[in-house]
Structures are given as structure tokens and as C-alpha cells.
C-alpha atoms as a PDB file:
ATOM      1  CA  UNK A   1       0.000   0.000   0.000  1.00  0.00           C
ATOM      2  CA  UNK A   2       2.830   2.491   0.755  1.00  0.00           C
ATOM      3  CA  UNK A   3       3.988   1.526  -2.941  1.00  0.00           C
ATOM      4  CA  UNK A   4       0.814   2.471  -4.298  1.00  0.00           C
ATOM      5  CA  UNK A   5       0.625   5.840  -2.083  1.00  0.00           C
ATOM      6  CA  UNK A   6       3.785   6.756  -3.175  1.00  0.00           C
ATOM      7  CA  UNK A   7       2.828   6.671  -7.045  1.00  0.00           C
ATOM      8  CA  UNK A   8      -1.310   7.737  -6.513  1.00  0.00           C
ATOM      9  CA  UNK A   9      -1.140  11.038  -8.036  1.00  0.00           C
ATOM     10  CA  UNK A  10       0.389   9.146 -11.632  1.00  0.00           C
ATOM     11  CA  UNK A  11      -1.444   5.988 -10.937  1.00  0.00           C
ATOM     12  CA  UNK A  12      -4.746   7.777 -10.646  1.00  0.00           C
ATOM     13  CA  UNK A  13      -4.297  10.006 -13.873  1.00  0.00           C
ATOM     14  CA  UNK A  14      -3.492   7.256 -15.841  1.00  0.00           C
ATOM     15  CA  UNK A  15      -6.445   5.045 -14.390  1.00  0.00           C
ATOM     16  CA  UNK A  16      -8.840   7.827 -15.424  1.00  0.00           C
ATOM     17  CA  UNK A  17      -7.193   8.545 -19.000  1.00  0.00           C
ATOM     18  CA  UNK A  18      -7.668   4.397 -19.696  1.00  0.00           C
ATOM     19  CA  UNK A  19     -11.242   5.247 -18.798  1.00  0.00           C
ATOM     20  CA  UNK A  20     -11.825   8.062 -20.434  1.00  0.00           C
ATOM     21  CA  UNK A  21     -10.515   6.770 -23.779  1.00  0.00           C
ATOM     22  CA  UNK A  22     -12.917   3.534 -23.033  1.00  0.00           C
ATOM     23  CA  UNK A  23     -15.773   5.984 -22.793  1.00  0.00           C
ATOM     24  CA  UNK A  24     -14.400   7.846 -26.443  1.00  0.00           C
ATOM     25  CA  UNK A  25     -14.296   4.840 -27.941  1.00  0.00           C
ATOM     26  CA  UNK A  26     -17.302   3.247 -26.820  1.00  0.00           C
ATOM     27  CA  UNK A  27     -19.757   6.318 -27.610  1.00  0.00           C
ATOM     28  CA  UNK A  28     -17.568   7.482 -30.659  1.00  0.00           C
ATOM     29  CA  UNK A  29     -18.613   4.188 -31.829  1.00  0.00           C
ATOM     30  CA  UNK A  30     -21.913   4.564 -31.429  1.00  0.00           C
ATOM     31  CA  UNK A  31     -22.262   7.628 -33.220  1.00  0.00           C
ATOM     32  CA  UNK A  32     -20.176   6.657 -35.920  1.00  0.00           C
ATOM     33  CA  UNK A  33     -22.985   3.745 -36.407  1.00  0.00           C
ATOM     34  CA  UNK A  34     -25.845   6.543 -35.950  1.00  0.00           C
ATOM     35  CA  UNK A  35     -24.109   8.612 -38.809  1.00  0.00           C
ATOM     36  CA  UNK A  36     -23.324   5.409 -40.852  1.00  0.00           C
ATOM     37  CA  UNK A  37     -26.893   4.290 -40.726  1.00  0.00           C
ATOM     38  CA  UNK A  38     -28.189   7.490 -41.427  1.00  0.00           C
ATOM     39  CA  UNK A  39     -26.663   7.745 -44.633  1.00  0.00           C
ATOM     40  CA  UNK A  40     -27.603   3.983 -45.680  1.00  0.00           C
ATOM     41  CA  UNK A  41     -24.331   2.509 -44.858  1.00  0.00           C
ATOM     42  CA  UNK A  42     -22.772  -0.874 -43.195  1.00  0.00           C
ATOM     43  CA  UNK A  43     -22.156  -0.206 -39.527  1.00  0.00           C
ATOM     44  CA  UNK A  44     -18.559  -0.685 -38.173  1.00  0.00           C
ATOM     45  CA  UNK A  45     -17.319  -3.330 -35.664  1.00  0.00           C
ATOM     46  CA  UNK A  46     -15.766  -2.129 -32.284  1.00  0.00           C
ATOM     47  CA  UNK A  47     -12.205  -3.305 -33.441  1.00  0.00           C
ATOM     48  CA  UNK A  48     -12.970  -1.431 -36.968  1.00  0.00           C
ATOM     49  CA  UNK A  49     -13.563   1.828 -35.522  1.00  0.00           C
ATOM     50  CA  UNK A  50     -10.667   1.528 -33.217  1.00  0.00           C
ATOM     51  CA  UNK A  51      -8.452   1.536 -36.453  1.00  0.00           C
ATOM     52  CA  UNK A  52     -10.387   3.912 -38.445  1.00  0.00           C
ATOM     53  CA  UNK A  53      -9.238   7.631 -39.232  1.00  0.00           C
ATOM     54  CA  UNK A  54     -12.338   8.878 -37.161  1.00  0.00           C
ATOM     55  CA  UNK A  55     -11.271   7.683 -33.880  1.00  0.00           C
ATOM     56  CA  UNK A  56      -7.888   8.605 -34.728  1.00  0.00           C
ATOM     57  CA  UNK A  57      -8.814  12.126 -35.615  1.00  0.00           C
ATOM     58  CA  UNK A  58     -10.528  12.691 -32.010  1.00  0.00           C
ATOM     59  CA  UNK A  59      -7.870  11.024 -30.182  1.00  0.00           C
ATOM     60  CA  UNK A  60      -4.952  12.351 -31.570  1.00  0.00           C
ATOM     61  CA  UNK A  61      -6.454  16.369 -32.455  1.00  0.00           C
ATOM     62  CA  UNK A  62      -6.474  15.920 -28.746  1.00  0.00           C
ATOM     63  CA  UNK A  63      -3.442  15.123 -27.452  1.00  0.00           C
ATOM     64  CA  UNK A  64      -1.872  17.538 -29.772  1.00  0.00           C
ATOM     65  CA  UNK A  65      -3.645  20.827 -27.808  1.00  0.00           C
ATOM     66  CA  UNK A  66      -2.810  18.991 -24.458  1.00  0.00           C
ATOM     67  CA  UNK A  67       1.063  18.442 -25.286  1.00  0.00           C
ATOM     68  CA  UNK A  68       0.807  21.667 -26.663  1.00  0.00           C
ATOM     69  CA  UNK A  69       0.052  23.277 -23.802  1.00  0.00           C
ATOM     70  CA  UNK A  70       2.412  21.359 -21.303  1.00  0.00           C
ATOM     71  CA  UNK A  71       5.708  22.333 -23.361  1.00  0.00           C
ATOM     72  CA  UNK A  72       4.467  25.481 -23.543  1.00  0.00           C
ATOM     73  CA  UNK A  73       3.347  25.756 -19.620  1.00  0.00           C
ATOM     74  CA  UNK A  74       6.869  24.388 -19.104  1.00  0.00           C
ATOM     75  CA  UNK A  75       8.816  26.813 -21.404  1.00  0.00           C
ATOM     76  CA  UNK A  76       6.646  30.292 -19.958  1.00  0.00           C
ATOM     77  CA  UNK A  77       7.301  29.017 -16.512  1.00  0.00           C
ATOM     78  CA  UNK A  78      11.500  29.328 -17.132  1.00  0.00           C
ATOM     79  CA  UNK A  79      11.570  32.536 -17.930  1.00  0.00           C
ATOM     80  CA  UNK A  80       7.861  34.557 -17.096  1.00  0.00           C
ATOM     81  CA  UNK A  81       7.009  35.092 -13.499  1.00  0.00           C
ATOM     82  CA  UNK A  82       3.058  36.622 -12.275  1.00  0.00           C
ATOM     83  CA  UNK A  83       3.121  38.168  -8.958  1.00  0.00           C
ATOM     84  CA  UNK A  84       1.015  36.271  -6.670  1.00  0.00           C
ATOM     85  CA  UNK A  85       0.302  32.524  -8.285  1.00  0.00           C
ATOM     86  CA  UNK A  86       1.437  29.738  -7.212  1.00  0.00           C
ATOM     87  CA  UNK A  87       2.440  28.618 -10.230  1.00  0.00           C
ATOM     88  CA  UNK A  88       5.356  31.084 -10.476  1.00  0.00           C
ATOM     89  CA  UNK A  89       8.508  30.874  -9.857  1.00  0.00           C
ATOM     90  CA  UNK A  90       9.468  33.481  -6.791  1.00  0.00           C
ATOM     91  CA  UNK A  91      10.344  36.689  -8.012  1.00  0.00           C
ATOM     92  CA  UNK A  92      12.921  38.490  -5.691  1.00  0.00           C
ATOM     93  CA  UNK A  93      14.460  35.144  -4.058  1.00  0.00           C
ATOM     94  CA  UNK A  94      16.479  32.762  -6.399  1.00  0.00           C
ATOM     95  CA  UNK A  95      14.694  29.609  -7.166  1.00  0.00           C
ATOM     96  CA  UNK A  96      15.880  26.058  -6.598  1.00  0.00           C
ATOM     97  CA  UNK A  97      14.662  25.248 -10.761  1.00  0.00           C
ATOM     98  CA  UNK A  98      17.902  28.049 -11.824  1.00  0.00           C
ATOM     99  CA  UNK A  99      20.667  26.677  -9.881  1.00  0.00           C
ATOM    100  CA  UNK A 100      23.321  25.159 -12.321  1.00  0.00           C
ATOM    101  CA  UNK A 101      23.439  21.460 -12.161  1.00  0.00           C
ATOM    102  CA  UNK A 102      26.805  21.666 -13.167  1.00  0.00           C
ATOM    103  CA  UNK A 103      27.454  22.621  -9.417  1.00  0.00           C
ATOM    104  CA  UNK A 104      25.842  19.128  -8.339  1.00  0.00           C
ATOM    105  CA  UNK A 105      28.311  16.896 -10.094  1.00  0.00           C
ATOM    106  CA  UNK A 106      29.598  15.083  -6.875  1.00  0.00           C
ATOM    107  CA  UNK A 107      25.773  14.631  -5.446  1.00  0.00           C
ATOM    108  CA  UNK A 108      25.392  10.850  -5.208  1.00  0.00           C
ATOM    109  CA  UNK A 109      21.517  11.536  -5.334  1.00  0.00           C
ATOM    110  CA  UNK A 110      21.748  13.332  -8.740  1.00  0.00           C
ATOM    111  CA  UNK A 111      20.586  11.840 -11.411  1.00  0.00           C
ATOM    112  CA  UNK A 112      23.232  10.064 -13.929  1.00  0.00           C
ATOM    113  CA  UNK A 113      23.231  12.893 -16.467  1.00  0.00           C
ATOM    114  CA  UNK A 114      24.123  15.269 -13.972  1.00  0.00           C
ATOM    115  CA  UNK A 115      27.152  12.772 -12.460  1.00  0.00           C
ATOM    116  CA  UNK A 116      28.378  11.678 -15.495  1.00  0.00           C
ATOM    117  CA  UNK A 117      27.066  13.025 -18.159  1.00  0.00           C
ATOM    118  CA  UNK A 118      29.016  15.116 -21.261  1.00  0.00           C
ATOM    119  CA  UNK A 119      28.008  18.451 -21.421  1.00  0.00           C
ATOM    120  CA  UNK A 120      26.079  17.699 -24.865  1.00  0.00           C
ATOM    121  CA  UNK A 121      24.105  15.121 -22.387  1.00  0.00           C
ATOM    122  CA  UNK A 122      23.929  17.345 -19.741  1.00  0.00           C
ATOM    123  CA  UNK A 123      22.079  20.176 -21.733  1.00  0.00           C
ATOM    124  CA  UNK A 124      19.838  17.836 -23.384  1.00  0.00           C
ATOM    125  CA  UNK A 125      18.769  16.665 -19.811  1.00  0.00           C
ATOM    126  CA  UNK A 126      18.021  20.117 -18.280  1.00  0.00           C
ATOM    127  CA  UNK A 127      15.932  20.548 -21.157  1.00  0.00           C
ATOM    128  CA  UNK A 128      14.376  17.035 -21.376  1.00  0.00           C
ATOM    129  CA  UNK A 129      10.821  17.666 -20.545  1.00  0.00           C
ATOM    130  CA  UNK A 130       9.938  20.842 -22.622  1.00  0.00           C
ATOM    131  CA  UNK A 131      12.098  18.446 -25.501  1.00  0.00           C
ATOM    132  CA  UNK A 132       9.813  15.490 -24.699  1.00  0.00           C
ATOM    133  CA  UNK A 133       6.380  17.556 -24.845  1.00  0.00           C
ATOM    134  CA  UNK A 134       7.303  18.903 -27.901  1.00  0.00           C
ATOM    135  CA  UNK A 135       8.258  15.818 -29.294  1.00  0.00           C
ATOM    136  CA  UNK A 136       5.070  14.097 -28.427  1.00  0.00           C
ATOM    137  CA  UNK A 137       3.123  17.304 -29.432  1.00  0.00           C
ATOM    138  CA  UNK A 138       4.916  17.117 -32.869  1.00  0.00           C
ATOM    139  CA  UNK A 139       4.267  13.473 -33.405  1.00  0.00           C
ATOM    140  CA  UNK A 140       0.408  14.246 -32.021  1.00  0.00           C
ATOM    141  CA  UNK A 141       0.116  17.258 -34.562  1.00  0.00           C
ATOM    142  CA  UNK A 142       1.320  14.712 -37.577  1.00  0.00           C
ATOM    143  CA  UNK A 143      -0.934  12.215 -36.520  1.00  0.00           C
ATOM    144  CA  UNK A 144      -3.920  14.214 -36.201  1.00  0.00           C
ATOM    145  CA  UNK A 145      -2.956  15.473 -39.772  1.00  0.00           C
ATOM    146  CA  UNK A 146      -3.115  11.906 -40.557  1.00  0.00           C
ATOM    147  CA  UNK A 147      -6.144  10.593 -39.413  1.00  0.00           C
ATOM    148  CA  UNK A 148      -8.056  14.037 -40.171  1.00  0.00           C
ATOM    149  CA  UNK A 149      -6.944  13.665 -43.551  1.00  0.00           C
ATOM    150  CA  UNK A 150      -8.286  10.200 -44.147  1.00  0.00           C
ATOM    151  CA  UNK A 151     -11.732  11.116 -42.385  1.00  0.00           C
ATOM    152  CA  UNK A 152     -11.907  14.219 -44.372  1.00  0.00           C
ATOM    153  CA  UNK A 153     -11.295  11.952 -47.538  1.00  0.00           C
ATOM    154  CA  UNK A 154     -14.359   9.937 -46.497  1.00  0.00           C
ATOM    155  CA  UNK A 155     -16.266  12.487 -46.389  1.00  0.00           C
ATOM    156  CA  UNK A 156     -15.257  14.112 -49.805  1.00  0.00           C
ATOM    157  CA  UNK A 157     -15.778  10.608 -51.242  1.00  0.00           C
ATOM    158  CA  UNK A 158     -19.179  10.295 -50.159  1.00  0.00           C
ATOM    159  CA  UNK A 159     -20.342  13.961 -51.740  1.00  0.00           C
ATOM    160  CA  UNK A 160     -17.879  13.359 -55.239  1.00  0.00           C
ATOM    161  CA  UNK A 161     -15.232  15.537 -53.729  1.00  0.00           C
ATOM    162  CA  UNK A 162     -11.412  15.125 -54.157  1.00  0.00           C
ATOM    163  CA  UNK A 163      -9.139  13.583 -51.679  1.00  0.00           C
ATOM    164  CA  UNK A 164      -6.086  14.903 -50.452  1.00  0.00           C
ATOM    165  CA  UNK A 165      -3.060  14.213 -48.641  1.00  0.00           C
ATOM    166  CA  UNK A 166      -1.783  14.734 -45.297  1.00  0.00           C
ATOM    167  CA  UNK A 167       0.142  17.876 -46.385  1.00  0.00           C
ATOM    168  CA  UNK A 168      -2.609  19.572 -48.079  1.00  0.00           C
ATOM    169  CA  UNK A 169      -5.155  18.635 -45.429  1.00  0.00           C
ATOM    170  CA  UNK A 170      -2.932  21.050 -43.033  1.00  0.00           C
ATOM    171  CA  UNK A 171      -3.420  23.793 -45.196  1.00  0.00           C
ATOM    172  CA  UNK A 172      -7.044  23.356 -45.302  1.00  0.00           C
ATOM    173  CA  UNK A 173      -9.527  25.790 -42.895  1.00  0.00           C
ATOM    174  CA  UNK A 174     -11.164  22.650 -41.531  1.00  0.00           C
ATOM    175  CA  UNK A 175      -7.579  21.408 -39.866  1.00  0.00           C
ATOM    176  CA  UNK A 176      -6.782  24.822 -37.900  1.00  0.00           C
ATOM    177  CA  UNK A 177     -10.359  25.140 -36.902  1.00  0.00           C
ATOM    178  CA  UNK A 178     -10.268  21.364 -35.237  1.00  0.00           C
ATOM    179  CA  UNK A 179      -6.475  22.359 -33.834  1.00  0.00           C
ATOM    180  CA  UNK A 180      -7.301  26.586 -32.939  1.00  0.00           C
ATOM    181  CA  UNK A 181     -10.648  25.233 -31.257  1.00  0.00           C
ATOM    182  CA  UNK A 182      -8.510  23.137 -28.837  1.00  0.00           C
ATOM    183  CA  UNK A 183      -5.819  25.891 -28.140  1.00  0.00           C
ATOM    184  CA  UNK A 184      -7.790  28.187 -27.412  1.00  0.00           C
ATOM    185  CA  UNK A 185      -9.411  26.019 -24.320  1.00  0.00           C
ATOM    186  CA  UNK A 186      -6.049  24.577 -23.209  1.00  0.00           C
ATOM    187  CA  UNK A 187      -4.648  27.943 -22.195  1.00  0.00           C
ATOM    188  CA  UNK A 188      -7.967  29.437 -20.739  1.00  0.00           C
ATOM    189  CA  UNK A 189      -7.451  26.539 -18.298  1.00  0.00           C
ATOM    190  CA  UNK A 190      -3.804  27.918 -18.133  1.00  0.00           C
ATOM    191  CA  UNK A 191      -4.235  31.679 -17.868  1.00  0.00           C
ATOM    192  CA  UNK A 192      -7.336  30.202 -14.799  1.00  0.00           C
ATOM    193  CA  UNK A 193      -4.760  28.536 -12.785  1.00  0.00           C
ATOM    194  CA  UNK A 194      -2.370  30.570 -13.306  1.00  0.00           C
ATOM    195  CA  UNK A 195      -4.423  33.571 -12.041  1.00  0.00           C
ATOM    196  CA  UNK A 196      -6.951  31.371 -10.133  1.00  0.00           C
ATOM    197  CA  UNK A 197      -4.252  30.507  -7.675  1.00  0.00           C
ATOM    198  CA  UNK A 198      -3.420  33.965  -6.544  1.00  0.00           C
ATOM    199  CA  UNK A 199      -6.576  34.949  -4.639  1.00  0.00           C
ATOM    200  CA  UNK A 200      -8.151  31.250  -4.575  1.00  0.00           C
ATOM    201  CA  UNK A 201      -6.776  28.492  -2.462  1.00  0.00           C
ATOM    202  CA  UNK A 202      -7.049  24.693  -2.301  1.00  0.00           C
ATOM    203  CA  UNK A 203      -5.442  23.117   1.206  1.00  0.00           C
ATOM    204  CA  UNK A 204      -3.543  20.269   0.779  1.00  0.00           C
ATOM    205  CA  UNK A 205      -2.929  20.773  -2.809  1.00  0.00           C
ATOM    206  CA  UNK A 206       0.500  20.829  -4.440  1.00  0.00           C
ATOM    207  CA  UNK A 207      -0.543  23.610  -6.833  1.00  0.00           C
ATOM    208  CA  UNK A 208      -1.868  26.261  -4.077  1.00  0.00           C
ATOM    209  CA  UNK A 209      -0.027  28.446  -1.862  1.00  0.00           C
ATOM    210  CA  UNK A 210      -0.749  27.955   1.657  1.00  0.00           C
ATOM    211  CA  UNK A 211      -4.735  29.005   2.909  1.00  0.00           C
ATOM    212  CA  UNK A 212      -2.898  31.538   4.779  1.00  0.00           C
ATOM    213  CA  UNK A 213      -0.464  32.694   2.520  1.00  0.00           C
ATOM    214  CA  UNK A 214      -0.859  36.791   1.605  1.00  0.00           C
ATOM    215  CA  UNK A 215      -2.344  37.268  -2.317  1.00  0.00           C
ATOM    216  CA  UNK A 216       1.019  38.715  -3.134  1.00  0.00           C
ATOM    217  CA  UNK A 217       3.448  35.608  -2.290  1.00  0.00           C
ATOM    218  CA  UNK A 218       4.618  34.189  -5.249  1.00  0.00           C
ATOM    219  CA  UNK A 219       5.323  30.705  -5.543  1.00  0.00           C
ATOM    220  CA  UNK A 220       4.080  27.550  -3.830  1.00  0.00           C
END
């Protein structure tokens, strides 16, 4: 149990995003069949929607916004501070995040890069996780370009249109209205807890400042 304790705040998140992508697939399916049937069509299998470009459209037009938004969150956060939030760095003290690694070489509790590492290693790994969003976001954004592009073909098959490619469905208005209508909401949620957190307060929680903490501390 202490195990599980340990990991519950990953553990949980990744419980919920198994059942959340049950519940997309399950009721994506559904309506795929309701659309299918309307227009006189054979209904897909389970397993056939899975693997079709409409599933993969939702899922990955998605994940693209989300990733989007965590690099990004991660970048602003290194160099932007706001007065007040909790989710700021502080903004007349130094802050644990900007000491130089390179001052931590003999730490036996550092992590390998940071022991041993070459400095090539070294600045890849102080960079790693705005490098790994943007890498998944990048791979997301190509996928959803993907999949868009073969439901979009679907579509223009059904109504004598022409098909296009992957390339050429990014430059079409239909592919930065699915993508713009995602960004938008991703850092509204942003900007709220970013601002939120300065006169709101959550005890217990990791992304709060203290109940008691003045409105103009910055930092958790």
C-alpha cells in the first residue's frame, strides 16, 4: 500500500485517462454507427472503428492541444514570473529550478546525467521535458494530420469531392479550426490557474499556496 501511495497522483491520472478513452471509444462508436446508418451505410465493428481515421482524428487532435500546452506551460514558466500565483517561480528570491546542475556533479543523489554526463548530455537533460512535450506534441500534430486527412477523404468521397493528402489537409480551414478550437481552451485553463491561484486556495494541494499565505506571495 505504501507503494501504491507513493505513485497515486500518476497511478490515478493514468487510471482515469484508460477510462476516459474507453468511454471515447465506446460512444464514438456509437455515433459513428448513428451517422453510418443514417446515410444507408454498413455499420462498423468495435475493433474497426478503433483503427479507423475517425477515432484517430478525435484522439490524436487531442493530445496535440494537451502536449501543446504542457511544453508550452513548461517553457513560460522558465523565464515569465506573475506576482502572486502559485504557479510562479518566486520573483525576488532565487529559485531552486535556476541553480546550475553543473554545481551538483559530486551529489550521489543526482541523477546520472548530472554525475556523469558530457556536457552535450547534460544540456539535453536540463531541457528534457519541454524536448519530450514537444516531441510528443509534434508526433500528435502529424498524426492528427493523418487521421483528419483520411476522415476528411471519407467524407469528400461520399459527396464526389477530391481527396487529399496529409500535407494539403494542413493547409485546409477545416484542420486549424479542429487544432485553434482546442488551443484556445487549453490555455484558458492555463491563464485560470495561473491567475486562479493567486486569490483562490485549495489546502492540501500541491498547486496552491498555503490558505494563509498573503495574495502577493509568489510561488508555492
Amino acid at each position: 500500500m505504501r507503494w501504491l501511495r507513493l505513485r497515486a497522483l500518476l497511478t490515478v491520472n493514468l487510471v482515469l485517462f484508460f477510462v476516459f478513452m474507453i468511454g471515447v471509444l465506446l460512444t464514438g462508436h456509437a455515433h459513428e454507427n448513428d451517422e453510418l446508418a443514417e446515410h444507408g451505410e454498413p455499420t462498423q465493428s468495435l475493433v474497426e472503428y478503433a483503427g479507423s481515421s475517425s477515432f484517430g482524428e478525435t484522439v490524436f487532435e487531442n493530445w496535440e492541444s494537451e502536449f501543446l500546452q504542457m511544453g508550452m506551460y513548461v517553457l513560460l514558466t522558465a523565464f515569465l514570473v506573475q506576482k502572486g500565483s502559485a504557479e510562479s517561480k518566486p520573483i525576488d528570491t532565487p529559485a531552486e529550478q535556476d541553480e546550475d546542475p553543473r554545481d551538483h556533479r559530486d551529489d550521489p543523489k543526482a541523477p546520472w546525467p548530472v554525475r556523469h554526463g558530457s556536457e552535450l548530455v547534460l544540456r539535453l537533460y536540463e531541457n528534457s521535458l519541454a524536448i519530450a512535450f514537444g516531441a510528443v506534441f509534434l508526433l500528435s500534430f502529424w498524426l492528427h494530420a493523418w487521421t483528419g486527412a483520411g476522415a476528411y477523404n471519407e467524407e469528400q468521397q461520399q459527396h464526389g469531392g477530391e481527396v487529399v493528402s496529409a500535407w494539403q489537409y494542413v493547409t485546409t480551414s477545416q484542420f486549424w479550426f479542429e487544432s485553434f478550437q482546442n488551443w484556445q481552451s487549453e490555455f484558458l485553463a492555463v491563464a485560470a490557474i495561473v491567475g486562479g491561484s493567486i486569490f483562490l486556495r485549495q489546502r492540501n494541494s500541491a498547486q496552491s499556496k498555503p490558505v494563509h499565505a498573503p495574495h502577493s506571495e509568489t510561488g508555492g
